[in-house]
Protein backbone atom coordinates (compact mmCIF):
# COMPACT_ATOMS: atom_id res chain seq x y z
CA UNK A 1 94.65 -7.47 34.21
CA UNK A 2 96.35 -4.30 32.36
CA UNK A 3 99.03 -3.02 34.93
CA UNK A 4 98.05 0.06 36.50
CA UNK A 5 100.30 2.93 35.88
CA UNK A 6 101.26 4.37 39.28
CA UNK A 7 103.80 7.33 39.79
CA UNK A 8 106.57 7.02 41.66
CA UNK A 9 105.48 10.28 43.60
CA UNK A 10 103.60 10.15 46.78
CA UNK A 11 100.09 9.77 47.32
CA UNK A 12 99.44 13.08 48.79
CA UNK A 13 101.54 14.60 46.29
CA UNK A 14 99.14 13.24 43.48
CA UNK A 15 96.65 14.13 44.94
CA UNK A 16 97.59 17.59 44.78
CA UNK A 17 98.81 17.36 41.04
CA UNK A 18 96.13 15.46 39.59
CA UNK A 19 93.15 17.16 40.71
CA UNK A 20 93.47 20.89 39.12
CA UNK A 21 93.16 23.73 41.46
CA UNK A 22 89.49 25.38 41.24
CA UNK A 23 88.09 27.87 43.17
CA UNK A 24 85.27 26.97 45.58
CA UNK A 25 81.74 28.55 44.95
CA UNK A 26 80.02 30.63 47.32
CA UNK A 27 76.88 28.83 46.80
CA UNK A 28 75.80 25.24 46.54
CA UNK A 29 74.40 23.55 43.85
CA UNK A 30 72.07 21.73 45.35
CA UNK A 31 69.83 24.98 47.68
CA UNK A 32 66.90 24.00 45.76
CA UNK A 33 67.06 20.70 46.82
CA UNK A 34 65.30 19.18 50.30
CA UNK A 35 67.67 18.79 53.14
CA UNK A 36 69.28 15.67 54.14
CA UNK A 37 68.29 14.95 57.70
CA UNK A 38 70.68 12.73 59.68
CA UNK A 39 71.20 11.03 62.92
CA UNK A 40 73.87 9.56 64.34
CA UNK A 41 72.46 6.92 66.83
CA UNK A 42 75.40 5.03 69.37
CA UNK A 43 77.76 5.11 72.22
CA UNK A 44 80.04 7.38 73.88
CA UNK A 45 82.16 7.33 70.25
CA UNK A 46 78.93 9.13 68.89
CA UNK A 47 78.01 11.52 71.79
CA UNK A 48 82.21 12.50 71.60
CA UNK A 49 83.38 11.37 75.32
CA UNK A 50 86.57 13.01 75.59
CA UNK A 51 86.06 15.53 73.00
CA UNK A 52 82.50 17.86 72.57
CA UNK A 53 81.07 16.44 69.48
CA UNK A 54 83.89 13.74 68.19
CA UNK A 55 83.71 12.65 64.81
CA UNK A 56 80.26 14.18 64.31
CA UNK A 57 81.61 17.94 64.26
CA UNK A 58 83.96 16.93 61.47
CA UNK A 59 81.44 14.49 59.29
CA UNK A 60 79.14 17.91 59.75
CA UNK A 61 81.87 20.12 58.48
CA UNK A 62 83.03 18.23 55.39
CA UNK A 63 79.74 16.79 54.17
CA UNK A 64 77.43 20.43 54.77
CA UNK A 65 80.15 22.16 52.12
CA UNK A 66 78.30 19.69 48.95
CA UNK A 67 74.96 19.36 50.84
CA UNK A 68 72.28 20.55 52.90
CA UNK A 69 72.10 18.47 56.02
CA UNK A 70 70.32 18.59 59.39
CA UNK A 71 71.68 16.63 61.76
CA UNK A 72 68.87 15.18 64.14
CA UNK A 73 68.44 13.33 67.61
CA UNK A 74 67.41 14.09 71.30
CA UNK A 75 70.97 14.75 72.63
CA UNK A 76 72.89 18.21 71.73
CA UNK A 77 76.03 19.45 72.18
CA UNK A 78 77.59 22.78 73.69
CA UNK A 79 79.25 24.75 72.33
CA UNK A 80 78.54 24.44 68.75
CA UNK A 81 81.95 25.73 66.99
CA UNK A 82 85.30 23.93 67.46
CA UNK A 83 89.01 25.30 65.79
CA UNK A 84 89.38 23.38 61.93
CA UNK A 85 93.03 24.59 60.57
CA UNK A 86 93.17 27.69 62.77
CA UNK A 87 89.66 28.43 61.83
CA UNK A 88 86.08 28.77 64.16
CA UNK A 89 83.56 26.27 62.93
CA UNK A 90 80.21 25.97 63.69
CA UNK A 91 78.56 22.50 63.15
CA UNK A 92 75.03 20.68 64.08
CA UNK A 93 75.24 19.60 67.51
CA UNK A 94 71.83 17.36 67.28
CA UNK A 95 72.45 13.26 67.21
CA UNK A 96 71.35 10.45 69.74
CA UNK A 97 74.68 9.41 71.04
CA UNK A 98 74.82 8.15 75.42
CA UNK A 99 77.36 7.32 76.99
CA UNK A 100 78.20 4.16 78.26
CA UNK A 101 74.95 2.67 76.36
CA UNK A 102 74.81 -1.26 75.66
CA UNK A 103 72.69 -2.00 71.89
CA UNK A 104 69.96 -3.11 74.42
CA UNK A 105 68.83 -3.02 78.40
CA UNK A 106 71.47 -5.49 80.27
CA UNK A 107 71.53 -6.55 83.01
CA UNK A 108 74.06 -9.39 84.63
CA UNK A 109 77.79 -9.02 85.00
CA UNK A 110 76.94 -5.07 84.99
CA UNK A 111 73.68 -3.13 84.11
CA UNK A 112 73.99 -1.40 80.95
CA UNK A 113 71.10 1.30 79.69
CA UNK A 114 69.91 0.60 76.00
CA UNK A 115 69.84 2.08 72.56
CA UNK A 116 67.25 0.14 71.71
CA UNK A 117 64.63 1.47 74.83
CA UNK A 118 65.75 4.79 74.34
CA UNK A 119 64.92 4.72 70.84
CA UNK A 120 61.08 3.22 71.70
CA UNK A 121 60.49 5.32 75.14
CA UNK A 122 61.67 8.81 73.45
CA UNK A 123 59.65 7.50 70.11
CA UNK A 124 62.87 9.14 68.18
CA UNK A 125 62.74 7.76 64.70
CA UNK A 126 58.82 9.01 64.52
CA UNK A 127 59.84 12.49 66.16
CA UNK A 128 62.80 13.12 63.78
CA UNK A 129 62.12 11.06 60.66
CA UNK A 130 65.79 10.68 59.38
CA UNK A 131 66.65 10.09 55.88
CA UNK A 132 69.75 8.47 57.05
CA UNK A 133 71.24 6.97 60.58
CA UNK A 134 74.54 6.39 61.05
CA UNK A 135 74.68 3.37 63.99
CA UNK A 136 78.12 2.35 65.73
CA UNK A 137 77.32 0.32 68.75
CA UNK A 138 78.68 -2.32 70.67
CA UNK A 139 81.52 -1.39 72.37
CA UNK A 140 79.98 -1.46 76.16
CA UNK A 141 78.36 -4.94 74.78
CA UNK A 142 82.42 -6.33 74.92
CA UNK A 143 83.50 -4.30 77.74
CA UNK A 144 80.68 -6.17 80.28
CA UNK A 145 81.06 -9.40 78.31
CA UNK A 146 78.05 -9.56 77.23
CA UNK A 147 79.07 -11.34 74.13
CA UNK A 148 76.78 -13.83 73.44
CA UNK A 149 74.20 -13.49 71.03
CA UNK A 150 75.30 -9.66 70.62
CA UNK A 151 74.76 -10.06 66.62
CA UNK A 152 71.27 -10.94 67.48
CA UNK A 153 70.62 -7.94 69.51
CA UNK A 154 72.17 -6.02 66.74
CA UNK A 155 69.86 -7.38 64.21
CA UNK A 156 66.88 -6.69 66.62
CA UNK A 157 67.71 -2.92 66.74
CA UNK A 158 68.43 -2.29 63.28
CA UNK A 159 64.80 -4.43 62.75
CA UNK A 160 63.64 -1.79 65.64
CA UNK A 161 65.14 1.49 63.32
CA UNK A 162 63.72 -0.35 59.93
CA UNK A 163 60.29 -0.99 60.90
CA UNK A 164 59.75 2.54 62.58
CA UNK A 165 61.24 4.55 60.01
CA UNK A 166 59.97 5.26 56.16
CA UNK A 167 61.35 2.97 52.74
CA UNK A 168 63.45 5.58 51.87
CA UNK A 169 65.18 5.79 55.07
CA UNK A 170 68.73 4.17 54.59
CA UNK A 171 70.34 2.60 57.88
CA UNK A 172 74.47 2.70 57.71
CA UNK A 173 75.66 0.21 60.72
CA UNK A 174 79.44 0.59 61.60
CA UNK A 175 81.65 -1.77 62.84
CA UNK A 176 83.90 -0.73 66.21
CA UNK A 177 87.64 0.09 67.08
CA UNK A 178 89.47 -2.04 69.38
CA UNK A 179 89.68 -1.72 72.49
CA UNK A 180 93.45 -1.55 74.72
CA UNK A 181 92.50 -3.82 77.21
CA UNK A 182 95.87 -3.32 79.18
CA UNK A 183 94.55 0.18 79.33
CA UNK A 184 91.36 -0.55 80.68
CA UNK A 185 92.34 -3.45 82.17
CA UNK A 186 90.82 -3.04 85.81
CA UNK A 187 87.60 -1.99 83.55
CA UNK A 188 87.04 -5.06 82.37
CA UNK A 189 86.44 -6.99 85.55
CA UNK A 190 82.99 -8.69 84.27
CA UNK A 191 85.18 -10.82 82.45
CA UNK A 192 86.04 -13.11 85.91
CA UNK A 193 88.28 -15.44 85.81
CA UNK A 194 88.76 -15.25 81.69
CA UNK A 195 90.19 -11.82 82.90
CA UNK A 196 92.08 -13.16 86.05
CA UNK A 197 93.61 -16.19 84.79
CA UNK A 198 95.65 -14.11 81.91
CA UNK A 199 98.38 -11.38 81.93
CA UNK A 200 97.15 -7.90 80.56
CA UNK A 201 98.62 -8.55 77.44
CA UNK A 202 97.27 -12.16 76.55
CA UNK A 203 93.77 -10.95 78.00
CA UNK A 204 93.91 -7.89 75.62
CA UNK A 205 94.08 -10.29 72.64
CA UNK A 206 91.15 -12.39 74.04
CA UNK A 207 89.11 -9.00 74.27
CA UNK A 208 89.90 -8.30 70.46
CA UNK A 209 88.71 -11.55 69.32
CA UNK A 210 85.69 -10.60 70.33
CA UNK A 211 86.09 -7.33 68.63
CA UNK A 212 86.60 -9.09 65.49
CA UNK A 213 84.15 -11.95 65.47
CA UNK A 214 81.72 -9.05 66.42
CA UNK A 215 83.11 -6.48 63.68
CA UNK A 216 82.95 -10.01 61.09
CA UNK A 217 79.38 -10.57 61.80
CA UNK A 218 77.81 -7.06 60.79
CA UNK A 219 78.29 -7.79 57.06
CA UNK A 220 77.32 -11.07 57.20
CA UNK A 221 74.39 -9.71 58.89
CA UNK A 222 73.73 -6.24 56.63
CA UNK A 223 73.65 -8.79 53.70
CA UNK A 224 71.39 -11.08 55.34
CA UNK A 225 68.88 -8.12 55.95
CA UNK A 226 69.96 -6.38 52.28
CA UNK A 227 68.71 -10.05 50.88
CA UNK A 228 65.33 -9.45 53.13
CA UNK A 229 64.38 -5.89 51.18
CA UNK A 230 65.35 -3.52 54.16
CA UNK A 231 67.61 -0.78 53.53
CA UNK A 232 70.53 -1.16 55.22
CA UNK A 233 74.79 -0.46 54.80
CA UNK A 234 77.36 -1.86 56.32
CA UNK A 235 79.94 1.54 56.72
CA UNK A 236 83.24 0.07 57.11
CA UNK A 237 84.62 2.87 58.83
CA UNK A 238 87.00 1.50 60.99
CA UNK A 239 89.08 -0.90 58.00
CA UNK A 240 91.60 -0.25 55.61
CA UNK A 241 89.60 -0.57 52.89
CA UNK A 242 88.52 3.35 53.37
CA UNK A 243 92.11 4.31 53.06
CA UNK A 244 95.53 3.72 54.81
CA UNK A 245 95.53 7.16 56.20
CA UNK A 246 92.14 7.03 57.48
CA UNK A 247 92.62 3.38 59.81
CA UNK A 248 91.50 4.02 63.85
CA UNK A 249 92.65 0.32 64.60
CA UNK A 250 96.09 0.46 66.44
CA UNK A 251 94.97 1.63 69.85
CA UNK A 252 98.06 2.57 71.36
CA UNK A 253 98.76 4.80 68.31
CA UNK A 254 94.51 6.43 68.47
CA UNK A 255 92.90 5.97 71.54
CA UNK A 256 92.46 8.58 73.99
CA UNK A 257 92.12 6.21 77.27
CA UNK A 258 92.15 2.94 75.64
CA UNK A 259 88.56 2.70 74.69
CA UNK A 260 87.29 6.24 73.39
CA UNK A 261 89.44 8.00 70.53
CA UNK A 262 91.72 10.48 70.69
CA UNK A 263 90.85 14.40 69.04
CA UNK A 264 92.66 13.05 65.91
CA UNK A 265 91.19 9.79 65.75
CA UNK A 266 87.74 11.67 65.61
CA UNK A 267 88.61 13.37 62.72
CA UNK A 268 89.67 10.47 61.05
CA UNK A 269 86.49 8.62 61.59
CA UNK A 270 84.49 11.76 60.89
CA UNK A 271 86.23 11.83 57.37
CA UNK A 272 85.46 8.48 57.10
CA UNK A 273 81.54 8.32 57.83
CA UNK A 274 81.71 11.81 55.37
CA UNK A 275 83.45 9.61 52.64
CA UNK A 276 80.54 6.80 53.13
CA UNK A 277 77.71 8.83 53.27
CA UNK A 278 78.96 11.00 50.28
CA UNK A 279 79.29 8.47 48.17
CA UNK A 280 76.30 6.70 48.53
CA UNK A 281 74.17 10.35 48.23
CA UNK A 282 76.51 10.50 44.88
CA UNK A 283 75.10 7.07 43.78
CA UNK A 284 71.64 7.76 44.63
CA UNK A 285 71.73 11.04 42.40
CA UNK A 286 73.37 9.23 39.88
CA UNK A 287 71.04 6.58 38.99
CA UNK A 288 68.98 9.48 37.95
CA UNK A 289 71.03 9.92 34.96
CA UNK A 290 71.44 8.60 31.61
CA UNK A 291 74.86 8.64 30.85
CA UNK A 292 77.71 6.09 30.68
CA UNK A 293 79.54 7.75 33.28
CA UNK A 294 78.74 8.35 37.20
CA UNK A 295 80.72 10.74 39.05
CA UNK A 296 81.47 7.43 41.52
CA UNK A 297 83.76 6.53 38.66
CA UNK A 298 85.83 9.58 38.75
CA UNK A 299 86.32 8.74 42.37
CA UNK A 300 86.78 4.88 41.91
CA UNK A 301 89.49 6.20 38.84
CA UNK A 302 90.79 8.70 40.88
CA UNK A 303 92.10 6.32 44.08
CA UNK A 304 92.95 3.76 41.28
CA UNK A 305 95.81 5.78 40.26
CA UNK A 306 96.73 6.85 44.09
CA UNK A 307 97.64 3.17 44.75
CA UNK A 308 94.60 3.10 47.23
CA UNK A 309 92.90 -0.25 47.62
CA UNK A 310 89.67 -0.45 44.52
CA UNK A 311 86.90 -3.28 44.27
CA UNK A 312 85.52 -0.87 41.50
CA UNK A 313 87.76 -1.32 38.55
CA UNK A 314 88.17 -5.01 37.15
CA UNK A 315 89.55 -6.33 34.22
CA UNK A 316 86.37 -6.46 32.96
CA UNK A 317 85.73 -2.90 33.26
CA UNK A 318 89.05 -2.11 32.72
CA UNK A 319 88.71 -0.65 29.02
CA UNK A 320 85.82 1.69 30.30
CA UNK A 321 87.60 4.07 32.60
CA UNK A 322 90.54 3.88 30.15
CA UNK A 323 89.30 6.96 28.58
CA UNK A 324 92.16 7.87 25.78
CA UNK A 325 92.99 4.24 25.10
CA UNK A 326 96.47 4.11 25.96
CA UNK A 327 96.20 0.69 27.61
CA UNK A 328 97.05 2.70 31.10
CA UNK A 329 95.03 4.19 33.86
CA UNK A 330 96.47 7.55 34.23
CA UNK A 331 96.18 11.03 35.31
CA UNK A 332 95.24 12.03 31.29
CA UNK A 333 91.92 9.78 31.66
CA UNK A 334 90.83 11.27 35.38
CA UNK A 335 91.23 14.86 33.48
CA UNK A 336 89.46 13.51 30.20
CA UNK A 337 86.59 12.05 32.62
CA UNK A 338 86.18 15.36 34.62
CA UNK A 339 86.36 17.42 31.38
CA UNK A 340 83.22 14.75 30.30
CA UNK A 341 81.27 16.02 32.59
CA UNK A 342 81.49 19.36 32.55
CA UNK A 343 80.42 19.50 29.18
CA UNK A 344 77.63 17.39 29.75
CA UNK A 345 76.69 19.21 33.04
CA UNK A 346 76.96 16.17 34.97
CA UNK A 347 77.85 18.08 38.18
CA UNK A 348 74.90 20.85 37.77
CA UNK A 349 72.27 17.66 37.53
CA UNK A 350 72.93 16.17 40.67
CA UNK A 351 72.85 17.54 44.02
CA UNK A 352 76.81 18.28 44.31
CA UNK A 353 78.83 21.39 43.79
CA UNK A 354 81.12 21.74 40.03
CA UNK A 355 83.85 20.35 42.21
CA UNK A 356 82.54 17.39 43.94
CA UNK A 357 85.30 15.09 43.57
CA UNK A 358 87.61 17.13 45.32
CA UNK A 359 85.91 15.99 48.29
CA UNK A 360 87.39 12.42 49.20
CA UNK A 361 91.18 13.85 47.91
CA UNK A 362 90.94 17.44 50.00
CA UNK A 363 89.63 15.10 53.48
CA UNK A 364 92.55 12.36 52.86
CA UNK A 365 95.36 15.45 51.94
CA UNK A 366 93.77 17.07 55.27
CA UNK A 367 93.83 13.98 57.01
CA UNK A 368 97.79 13.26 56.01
CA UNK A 369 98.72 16.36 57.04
CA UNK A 370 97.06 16.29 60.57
CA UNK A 371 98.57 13.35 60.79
CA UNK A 372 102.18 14.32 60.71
CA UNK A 373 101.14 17.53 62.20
CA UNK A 374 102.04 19.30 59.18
CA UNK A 375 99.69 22.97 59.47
CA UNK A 376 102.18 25.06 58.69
CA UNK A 377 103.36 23.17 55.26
CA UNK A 378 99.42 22.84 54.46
CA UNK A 379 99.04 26.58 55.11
CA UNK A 380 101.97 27.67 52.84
CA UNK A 381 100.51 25.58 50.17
CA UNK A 382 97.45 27.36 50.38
CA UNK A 383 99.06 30.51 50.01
CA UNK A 384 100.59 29.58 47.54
CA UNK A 385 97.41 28.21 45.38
CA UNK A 386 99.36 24.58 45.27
CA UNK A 387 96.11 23.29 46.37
CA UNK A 388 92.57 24.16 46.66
CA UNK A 389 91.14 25.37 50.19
CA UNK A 390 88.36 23.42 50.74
CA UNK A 391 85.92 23.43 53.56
CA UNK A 392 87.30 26.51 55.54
């Protein structure tokens, strides 16, 4: 394969450099279009324990400034505004998130209320017909040990959401974070002896091999259902492959109290999800066009050149996004692409805004620079029209 051409500036700095500064449009593109109607179905992570709202107030605020979404569900949240750089915010509270909730009624070790039941008693998916759910469960599952044959209660939900829900109804299934067992050590005491017999430490790996073999399954199983006609994702929002600056894995470093994430951690996985269920309303649009190009590629071209990691461009497609055919993948063919499109109205045919790419680089600069806690730098740049102000 060609050798990608990579500056020796940072990431962030590119992202700023590459992507020309364009003023944000009052109005969407897309106001004639239907709304997008989505629930977030899970755990305490999706009600926001520790935090009114979690990631859902931020996946609200970056994915409402492209498209029209209504975020459904039972549960709601109060108050409905949170601060964003300095900034009041008001988001959709509405998603089906409970606290301490196993995927199904347990009972055992410790009794744990189900998704699953509330789903079928409160007759939710019929009430609120989503167009997308957004389903990261399995956390309580580990923390009561209730590990075997949690893959097949997973599959029995997800069977639950897809046979009670219409064809065009798309099911995203998350994996989970890990879990600081030496935090929550005394909450773990289902566990027994497997607990009792190891030090805090040594027991906290045991708990996150079950993490993993649980987090390794949902693929495997998405696939397995994808090969069976039903329409379901696997979001991999809690991996690397998202992006480096976007990774809620290292629990001492995100975790709030060793289970639920911290107020930066939700943002992260709020930019995440946003990133996930962008891109696949992107790809659904675009296989409504004829045209070599799909705005996907200016995304999979665009974190090419940032170094991030990309399944999208191969050797054999190597030639295609190299636009001027200088043998390189550079900043000249991510302007060439964008310039494409404009002139073929690209942007104006689908349901995005003129400026839809900016999306992914404005979340991952916003991310970076919560991240070293870097406002005031981020504000300056604004100021100064370095960068675009997007989403305030």
């Amino acid at each position: 394969m060609k050798k990608k051409i990579i500056s020796l500036i940072s990431a962030v700095t590119m992202a700023f450099t590459l992507i020309p500064t364009v003023a944000v449009a009052e109005n969407k593109t897309n106001d004639s279009k239907e709304t997008i109607k989505i629930m977030p179905i899970g755990d305490s992570i999706t009600h926001g324990y520790q935090s009114s709202g979690g990631y859902r107030k931020y996946f609200y605020h970056f994915l409402s400034q492209d498209y029209d979404i209504d975020m459904v569900g039972a549960n709601t949240d109060y108050p409905d505004t949170f601060t964003w750089l300095n900034e009041e915010v008001t988001y959709d509270t509405d998603h089906c998130g409970y606290s301490g909730y196993a995927i199904q009624y347990m009972e055992g070790t410790e009794t744990r209320q189900g998704i699953l039941e509330t789903l079928q008693d409160g007759n939710y998916l019929h009430t609120y017909n989503p167009d997308i759910i957004m389903l990261q469960i399995g956390t309580n599952d580990i923390l009561s040990a209730y590990n075997d044959g949690i893959t097949d209660r997973l599959e029995n939900l997800i069977n639950y959401i897809n046979e009670n829900t219409g064809d065009e109804t798309v099911i995203f299934v998350s994996n989970i974070p890990h879990i600081d067992a030496v935090e929550v050590y005394d909450w773990c005491w289902a566990y027994g002896d497997e607990k009792y017999s190891n030090t805090p430490e040594d027991f906290n790996v045991i708990i996150n091999n079950y993490v993993d073999k649980y987090n390794d399954s949902i693929p495997v199983l998405v696939e397995k259902l994808q090969t069976e006609g039903k329409n379901v994702e696997f979001a991999d929002v809690y991996n690397t492959e998202q992006s480096e600056d976007l990774i809620v894995i290292e629990t001492d470093k995100y975790l709030e109290d060793g289970v639920h994430p911290n107020e930066n951690s939700y943002s992260k996985i709020g930019m995440n999800w946003a990133n996930i269920i962008h891109r696949y309303i992107s790809l659904k649009a675009d296989s409504e066009l004829e045209c070599p190009y799909r705005v996907a590629d200016l995304v999979s071209l665009a974190n090419y050149i940032l170094g991030r990691s990309n399944h999208q461009i191969t050797e054999e497609n190597y030639s295609l996004f190299d636009v001027n055919e200088d043998d390189r993948l550079d900043s000249f063919d991510l302007g060439l692409l964008k310039q494409l499109f404009i002139e073929k109205n690209i942007y104006a045919e689908t349901v995005h805004s003129p400026i839809k790419d900016l999306l992914i680089f404005n979340i991952n600069v916003k991310a970076e620079f919560m991240k070293n806690e870097n406002q005031k730098a981020f504000e300056e740049m604004l100021k100064n029209g370095e960068i675009t102000k997007f989403g305030v």
